[in-house]
C-alpha atoms as a PDB file:
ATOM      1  CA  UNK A   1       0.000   0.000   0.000  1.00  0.00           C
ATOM      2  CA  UNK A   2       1.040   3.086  -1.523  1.00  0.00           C
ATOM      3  CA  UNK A   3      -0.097   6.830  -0.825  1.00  0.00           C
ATOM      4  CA  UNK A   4      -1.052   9.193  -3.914  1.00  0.00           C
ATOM      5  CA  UNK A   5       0.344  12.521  -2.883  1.00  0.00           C
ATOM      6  CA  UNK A   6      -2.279  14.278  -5.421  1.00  0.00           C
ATOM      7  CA  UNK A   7      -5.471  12.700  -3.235  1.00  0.00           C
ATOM      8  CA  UNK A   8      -3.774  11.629  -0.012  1.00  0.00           C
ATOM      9  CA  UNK A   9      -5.674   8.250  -0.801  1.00  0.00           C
ATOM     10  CA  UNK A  10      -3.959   5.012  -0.349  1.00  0.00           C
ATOM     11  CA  UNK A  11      -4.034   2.316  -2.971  1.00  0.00           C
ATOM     12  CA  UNK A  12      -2.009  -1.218  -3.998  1.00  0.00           C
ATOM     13  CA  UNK A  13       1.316   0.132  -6.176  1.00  0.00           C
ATOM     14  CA  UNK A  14      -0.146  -1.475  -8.464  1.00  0.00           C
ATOM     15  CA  UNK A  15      -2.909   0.761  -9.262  1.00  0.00           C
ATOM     16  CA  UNK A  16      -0.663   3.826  -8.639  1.00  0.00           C
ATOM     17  CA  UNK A  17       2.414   5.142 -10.931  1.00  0.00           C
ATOM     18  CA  UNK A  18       5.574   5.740  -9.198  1.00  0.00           C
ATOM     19  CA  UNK A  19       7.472   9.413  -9.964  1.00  0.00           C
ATOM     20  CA  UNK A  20      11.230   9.940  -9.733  1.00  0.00           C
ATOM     21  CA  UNK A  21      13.378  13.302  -9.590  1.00  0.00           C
ATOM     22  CA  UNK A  22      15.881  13.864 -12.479  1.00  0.00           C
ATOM     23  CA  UNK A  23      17.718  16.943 -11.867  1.00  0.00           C
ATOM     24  CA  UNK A  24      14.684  19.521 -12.129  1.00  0.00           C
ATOM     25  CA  UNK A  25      12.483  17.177 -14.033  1.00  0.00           C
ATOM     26  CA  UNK A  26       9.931  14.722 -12.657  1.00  0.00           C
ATOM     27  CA  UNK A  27       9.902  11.673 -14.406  1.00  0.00           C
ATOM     28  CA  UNK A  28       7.214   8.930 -14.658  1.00  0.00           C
ATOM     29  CA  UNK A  29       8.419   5.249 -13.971  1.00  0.00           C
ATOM     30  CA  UNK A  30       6.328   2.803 -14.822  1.00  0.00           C
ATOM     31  CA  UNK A  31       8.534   0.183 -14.501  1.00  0.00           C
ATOM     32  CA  UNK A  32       8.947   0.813 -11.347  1.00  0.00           C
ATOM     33  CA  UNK A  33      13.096   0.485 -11.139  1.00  0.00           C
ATOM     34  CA  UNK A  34      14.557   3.847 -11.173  1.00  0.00           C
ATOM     35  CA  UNK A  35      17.099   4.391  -8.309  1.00  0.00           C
ATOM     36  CA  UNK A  36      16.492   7.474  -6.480  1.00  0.00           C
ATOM     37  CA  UNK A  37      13.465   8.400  -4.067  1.00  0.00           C
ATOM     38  CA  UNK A  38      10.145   8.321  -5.371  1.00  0.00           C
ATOM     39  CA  UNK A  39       6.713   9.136  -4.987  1.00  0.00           C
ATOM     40  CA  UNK A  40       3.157   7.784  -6.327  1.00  0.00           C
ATOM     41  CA  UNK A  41       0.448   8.879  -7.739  1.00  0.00           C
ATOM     42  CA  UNK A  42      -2.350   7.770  -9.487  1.00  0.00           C
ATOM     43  CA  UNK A  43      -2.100   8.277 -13.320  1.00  0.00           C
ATOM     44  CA  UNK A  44      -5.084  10.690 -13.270  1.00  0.00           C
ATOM     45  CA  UNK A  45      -5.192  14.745 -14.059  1.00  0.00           C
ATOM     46  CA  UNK A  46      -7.448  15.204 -10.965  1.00  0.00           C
ATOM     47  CA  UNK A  47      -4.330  13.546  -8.714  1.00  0.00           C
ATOM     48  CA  UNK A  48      -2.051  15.316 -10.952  1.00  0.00           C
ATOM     49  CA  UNK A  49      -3.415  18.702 -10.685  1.00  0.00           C
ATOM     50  CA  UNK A  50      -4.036  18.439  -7.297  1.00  0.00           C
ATOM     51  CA  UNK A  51      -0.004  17.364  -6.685  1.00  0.00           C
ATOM     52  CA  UNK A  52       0.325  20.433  -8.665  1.00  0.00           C
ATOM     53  CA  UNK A  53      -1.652  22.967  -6.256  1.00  0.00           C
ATOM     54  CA  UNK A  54      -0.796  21.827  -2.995  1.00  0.00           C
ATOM     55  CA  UNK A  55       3.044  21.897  -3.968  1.00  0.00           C
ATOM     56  CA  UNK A  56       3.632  18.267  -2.915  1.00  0.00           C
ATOM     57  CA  UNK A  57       6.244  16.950  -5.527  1.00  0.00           C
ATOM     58  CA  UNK A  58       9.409  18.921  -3.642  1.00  0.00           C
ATOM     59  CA  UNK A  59       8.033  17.660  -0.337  1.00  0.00           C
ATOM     60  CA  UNK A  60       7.699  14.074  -1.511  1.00  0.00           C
ATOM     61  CA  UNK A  61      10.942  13.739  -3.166  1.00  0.00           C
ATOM     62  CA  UNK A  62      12.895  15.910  -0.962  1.00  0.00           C
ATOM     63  CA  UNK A  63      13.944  18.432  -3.288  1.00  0.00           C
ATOM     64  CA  UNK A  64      14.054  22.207  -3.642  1.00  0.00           C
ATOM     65  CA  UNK A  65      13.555  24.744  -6.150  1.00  0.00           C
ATOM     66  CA  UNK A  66      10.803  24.315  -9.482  1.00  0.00           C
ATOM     67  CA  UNK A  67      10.377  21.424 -10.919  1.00  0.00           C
ATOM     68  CA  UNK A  68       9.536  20.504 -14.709  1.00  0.00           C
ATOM     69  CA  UNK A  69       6.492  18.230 -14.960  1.00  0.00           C
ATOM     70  CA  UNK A  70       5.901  18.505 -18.560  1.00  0.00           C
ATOM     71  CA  UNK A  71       7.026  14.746 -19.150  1.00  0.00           C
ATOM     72  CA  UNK A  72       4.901  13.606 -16.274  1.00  0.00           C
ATOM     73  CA  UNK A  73       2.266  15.591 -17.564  1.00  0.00           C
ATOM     74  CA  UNK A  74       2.527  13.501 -21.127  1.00  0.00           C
ATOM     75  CA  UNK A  75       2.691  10.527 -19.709  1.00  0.00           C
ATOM     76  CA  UNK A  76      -0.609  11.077 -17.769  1.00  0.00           C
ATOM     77  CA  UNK A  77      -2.178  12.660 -20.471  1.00  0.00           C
ATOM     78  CA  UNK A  78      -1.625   9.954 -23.220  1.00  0.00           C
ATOM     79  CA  UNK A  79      -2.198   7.559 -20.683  1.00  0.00           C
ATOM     80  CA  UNK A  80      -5.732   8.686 -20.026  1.00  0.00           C
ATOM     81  CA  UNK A  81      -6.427   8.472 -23.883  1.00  0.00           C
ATOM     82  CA  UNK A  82      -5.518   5.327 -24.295  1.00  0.00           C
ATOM     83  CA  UNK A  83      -7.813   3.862 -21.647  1.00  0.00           C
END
């Protein structure tokens, strides 16, 4: 069990999609096998844009300073299409 840090609600890691910090870019890893510290989240825009507002990706993966979501962004977007 897994918490989404866009809804605060806890799910299996299964249903959630882990997030990495590269640099100043957040990074989707669906595979699940990244090194670093990550987060999850569930692949939704309503998670996503609530990550967004309440600041939570620097909090989660400990870093500082803006952060470029535009991949994770993608990846959640396309994601949604294709289901």
């Amino acid at each position: 069990m897994r918490t989404c840090i866009g809804c605060r609600g806890r799910a299996l890691t299964v249903e959630l999609l882990r997030i990495v910090a590269r640099e100043t870019a957040v990074i989707p890893d669906p595979s699940r096998r990244l090194p670093g510290r990550g987060a999850w989240l569930h692949p939704a825009s309503s998670c996503l844009s609530n990550a967004v507002r309440r600041r939570a990706f620097g909090r989660a993966l400990r870093v500082s300073g803006h952060l470029d979501i535009s991949a994770l962004e993608h990846y959640v977007e396309n994601r949604h299409e294709h289901s």
